[in-house]
C-alpha atoms as a PDB file:
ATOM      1  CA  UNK A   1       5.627 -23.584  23.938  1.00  0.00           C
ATOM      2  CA  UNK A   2       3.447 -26.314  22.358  1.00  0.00           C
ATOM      3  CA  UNK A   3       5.234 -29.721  21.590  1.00  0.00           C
ATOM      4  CA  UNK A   4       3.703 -31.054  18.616  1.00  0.00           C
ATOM      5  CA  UNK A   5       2.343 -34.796  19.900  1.00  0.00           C
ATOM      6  CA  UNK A   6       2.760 -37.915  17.636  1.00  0.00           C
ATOM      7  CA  UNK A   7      -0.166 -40.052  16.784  1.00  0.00           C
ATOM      8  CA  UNK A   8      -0.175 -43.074  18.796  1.00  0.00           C
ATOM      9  CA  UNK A   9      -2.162 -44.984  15.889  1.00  0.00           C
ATOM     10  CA  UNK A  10       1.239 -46.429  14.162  1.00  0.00           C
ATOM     11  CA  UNK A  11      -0.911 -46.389  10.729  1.00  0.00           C
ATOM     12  CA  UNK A  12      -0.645 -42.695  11.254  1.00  0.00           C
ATOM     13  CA  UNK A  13       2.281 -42.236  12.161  1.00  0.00           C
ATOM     14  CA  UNK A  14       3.531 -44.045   8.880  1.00  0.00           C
ATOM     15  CA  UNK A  15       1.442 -42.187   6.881  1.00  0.00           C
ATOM     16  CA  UNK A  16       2.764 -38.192   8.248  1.00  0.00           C
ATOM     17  CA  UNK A  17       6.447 -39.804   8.493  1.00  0.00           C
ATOM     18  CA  UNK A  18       5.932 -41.043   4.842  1.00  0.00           C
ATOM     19  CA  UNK A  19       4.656 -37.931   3.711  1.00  0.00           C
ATOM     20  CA  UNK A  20       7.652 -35.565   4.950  1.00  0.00           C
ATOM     21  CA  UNK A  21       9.623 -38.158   3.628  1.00  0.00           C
ATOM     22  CA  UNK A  22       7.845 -37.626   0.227  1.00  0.00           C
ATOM     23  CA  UNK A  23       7.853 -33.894  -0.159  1.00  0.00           C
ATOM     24  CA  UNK A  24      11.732 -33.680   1.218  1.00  0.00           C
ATOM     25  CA  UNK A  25      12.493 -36.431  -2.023  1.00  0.00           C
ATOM     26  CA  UNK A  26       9.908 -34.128  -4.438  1.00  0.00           C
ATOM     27  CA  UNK A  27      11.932 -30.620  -3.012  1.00  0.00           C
ATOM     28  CA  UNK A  28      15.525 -32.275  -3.668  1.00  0.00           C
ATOM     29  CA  UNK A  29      14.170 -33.873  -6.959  1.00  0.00           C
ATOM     30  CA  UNK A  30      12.942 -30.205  -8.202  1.00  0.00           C
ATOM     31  CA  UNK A  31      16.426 -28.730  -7.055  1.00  0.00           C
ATOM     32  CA  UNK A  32      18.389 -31.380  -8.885  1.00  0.00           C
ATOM     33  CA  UNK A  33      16.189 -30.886 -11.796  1.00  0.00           C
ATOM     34  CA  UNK A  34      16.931 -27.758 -11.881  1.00  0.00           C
ATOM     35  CA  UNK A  35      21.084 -28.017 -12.057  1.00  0.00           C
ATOM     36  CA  UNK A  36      20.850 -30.755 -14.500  1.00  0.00           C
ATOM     37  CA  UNK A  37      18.536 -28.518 -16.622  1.00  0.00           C
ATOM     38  CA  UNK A  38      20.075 -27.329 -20.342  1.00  0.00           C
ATOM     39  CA  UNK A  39      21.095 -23.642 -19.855  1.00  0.00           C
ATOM     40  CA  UNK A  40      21.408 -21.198 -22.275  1.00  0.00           C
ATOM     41  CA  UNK A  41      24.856 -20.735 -22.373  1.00  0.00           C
ATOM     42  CA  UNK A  42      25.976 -24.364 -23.160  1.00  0.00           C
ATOM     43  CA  UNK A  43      25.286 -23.676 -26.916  1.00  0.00           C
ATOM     44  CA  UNK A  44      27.669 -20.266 -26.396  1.00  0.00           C
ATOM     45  CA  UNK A  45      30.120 -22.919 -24.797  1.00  0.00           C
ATOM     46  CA  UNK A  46      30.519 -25.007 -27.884  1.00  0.00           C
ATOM     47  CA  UNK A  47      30.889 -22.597 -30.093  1.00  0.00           C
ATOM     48  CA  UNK A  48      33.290 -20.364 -28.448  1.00  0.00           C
ATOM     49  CA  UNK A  49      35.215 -24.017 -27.383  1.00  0.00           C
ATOM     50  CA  UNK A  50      35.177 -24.524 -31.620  1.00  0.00           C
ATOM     51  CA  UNK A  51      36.330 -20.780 -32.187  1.00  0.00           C
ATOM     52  CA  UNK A  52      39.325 -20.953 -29.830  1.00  0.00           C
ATOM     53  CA  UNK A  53      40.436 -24.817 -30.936  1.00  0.00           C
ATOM     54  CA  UNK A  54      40.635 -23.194 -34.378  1.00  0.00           C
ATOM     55  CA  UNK A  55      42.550 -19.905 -33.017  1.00  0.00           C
ATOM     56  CA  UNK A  56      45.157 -21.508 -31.348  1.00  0.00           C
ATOM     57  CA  UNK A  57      45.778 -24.070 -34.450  1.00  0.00           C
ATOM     58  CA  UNK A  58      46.467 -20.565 -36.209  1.00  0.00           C
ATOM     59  CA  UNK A  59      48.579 -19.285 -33.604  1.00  0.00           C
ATOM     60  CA  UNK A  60      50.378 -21.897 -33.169  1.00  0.00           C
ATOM     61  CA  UNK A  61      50.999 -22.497 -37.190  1.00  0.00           C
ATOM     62  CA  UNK A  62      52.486 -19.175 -37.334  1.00  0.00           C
ATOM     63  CA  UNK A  63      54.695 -19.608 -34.178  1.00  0.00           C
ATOM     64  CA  UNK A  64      56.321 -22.585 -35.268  1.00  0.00           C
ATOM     65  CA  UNK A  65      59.384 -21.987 -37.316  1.00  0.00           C
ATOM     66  CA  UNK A  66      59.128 -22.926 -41.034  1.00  0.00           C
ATOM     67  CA  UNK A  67      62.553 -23.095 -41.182  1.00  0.00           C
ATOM     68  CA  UNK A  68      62.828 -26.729 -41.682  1.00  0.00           C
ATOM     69  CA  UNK A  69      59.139 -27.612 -43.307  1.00  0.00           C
ATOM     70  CA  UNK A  70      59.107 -31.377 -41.830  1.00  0.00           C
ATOM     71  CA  UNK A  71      59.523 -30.256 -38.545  1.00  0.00           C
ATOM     72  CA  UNK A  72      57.075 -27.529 -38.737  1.00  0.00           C
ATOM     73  CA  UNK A  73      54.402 -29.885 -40.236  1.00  0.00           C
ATOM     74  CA  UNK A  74      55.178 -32.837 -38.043  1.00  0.00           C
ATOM     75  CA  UNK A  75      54.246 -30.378 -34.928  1.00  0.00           C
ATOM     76  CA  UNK A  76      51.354 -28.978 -36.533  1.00  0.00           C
ATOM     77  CA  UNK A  77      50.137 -31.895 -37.217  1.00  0.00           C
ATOM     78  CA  UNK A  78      50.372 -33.132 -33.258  1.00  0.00           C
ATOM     79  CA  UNK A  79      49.123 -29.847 -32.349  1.00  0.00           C
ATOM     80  CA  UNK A  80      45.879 -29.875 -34.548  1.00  0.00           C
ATOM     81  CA  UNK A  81      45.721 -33.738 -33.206  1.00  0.00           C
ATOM     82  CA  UNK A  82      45.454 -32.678 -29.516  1.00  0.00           C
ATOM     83  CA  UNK A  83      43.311 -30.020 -30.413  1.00  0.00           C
ATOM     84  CA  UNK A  84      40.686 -31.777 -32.168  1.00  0.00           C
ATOM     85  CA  UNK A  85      40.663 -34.720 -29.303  1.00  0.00           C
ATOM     86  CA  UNK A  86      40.168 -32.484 -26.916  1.00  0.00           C
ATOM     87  CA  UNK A  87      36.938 -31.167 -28.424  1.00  0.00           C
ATOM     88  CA  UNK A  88      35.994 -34.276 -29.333  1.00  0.00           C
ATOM     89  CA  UNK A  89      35.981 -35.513 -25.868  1.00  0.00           C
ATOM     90  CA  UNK A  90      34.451 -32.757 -24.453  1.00  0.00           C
ATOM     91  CA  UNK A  91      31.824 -32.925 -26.834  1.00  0.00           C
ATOM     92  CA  UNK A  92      32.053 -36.703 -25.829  1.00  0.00           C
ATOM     93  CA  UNK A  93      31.084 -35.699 -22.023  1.00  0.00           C
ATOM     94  CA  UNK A  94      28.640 -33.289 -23.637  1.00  0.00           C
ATOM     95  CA  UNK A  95      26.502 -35.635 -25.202  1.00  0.00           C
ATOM     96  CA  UNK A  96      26.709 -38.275 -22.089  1.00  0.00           C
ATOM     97  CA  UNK A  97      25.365 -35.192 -19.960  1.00  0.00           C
ATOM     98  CA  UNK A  98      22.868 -34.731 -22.273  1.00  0.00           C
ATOM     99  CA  UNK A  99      21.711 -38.265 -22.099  1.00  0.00           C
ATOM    100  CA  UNK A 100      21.600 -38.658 -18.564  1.00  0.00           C
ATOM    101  CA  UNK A 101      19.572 -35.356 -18.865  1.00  0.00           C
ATOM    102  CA  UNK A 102      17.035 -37.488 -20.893  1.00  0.00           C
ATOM    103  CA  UNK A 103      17.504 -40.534 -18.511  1.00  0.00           C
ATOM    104  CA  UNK A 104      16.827 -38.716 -16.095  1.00  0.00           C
ATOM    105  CA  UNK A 105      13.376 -37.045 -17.442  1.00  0.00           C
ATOM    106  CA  UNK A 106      12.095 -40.747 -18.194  1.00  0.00           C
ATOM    107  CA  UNK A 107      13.017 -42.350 -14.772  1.00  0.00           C
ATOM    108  CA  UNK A 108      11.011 -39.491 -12.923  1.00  0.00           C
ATOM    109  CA  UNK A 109       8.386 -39.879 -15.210  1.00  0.00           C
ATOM    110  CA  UNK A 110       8.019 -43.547 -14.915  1.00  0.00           C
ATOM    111  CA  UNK A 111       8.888 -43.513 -11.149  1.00  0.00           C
ATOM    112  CA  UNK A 112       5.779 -41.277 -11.376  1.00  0.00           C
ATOM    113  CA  UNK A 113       3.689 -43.101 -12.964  1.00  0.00           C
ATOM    114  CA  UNK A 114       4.536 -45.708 -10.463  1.00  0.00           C
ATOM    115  CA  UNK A 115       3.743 -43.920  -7.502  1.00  0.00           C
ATOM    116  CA  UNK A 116       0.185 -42.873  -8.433  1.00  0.00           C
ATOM    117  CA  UNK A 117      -0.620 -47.046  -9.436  1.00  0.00           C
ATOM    118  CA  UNK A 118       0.999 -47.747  -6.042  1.00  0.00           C
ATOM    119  CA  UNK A 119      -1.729 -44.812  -4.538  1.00  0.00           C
ATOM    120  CA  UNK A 120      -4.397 -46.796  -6.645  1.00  0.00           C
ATOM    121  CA  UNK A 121      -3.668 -50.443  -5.498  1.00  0.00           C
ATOM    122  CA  UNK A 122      -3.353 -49.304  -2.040  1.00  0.00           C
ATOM    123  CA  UNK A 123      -7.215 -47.545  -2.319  1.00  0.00           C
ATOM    124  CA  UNK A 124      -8.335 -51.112  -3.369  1.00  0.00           C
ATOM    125  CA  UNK A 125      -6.567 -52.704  -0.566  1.00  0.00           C
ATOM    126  CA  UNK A 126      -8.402 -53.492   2.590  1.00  0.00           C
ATOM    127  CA  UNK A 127      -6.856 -51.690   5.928  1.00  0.00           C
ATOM    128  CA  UNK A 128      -5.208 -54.061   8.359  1.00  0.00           C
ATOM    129  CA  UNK A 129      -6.339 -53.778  12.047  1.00  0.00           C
ATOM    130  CA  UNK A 130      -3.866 -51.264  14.086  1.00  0.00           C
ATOM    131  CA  UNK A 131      -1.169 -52.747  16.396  1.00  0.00           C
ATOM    132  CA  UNK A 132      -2.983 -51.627  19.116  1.00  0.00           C
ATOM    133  CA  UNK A 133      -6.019 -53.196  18.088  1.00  0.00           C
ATOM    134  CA  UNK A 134      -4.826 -56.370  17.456  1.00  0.00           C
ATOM    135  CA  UNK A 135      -2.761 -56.375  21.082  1.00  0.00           C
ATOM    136  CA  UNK A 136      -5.746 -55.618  22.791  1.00  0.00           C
ATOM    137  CA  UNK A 137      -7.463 -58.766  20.823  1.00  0.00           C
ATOM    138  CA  UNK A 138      -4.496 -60.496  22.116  1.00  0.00           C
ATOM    139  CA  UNK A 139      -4.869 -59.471  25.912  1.00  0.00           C
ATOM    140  CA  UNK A 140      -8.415 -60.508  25.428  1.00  0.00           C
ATOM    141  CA  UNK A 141      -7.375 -64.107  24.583  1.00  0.00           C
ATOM    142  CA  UNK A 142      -5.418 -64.598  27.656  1.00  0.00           C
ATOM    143  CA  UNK A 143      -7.807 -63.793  29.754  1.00  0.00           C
END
């Protein structure tokens, strides 16, 4: 069985550890993108979440007694109040996911954009001399 040696040049060995590093971050990015992604059946979601905060306002107006008419309109009213909040708020959480969605779509794309200047600058930047290199120079110098 073949071990797979390491480049002794450290340069090298920076620039294979840095690119599994990269395409582990682009695989994980792809796979997050792809949960955070709108679905299809958010849109059925909201509407059936509408449909059945309306139904059970119904049902529950014909439940209560009418018997005495304050008491039945003081707990519809409460009922149709917790109702409605809690499609509001989950509409609420809706629209934050939704946001983050779009946050999220800019920071890749400007992270991005980033990366390939950072490629560029580094093209236009002179190499340094290897560690090895330069301890050799060193050994040199002492003798």
């Amino acid at each position: 069985m073949l071990q797979k040696t390491y480049p002794y040049d450290p340069k090298k060995l920076e620039a294979e550890v840095s690119a599994v590093i990269k395409i582990k971050d682009i695989e994980e990015l792809y796979e997050l993108k792809e949960r955070v992604s709108i679905k299809w059946w958010e849109t059925v979601l909201i509407l059936f979440l509408f449909a059945s905060g309306f139904g059970f306002i119904l049902t529950v107006s014909k439940l209560i007694p009418i018997s005495q008419p304050f008491v039945y309109w003081f707990s519809l009213f409460w009922i149709v109040a917790i109702i409605l909040t809690l499609i509001a708020c989950i509409e609420f959480l809706i629209g934050k996911f939704r946001a983050l969605r779009r946050l999220y779509e800019i920071h890749t794309h400007l992270l991005e954009g980033m990366q390939k200047e950072m490629t560029e600058i580094k093209k236009h930047i002179p190499s340094e001399p290897s560690l090895s290199q330069e301890h050799q120079e060193h050994k040199q110098e002492k003798v």
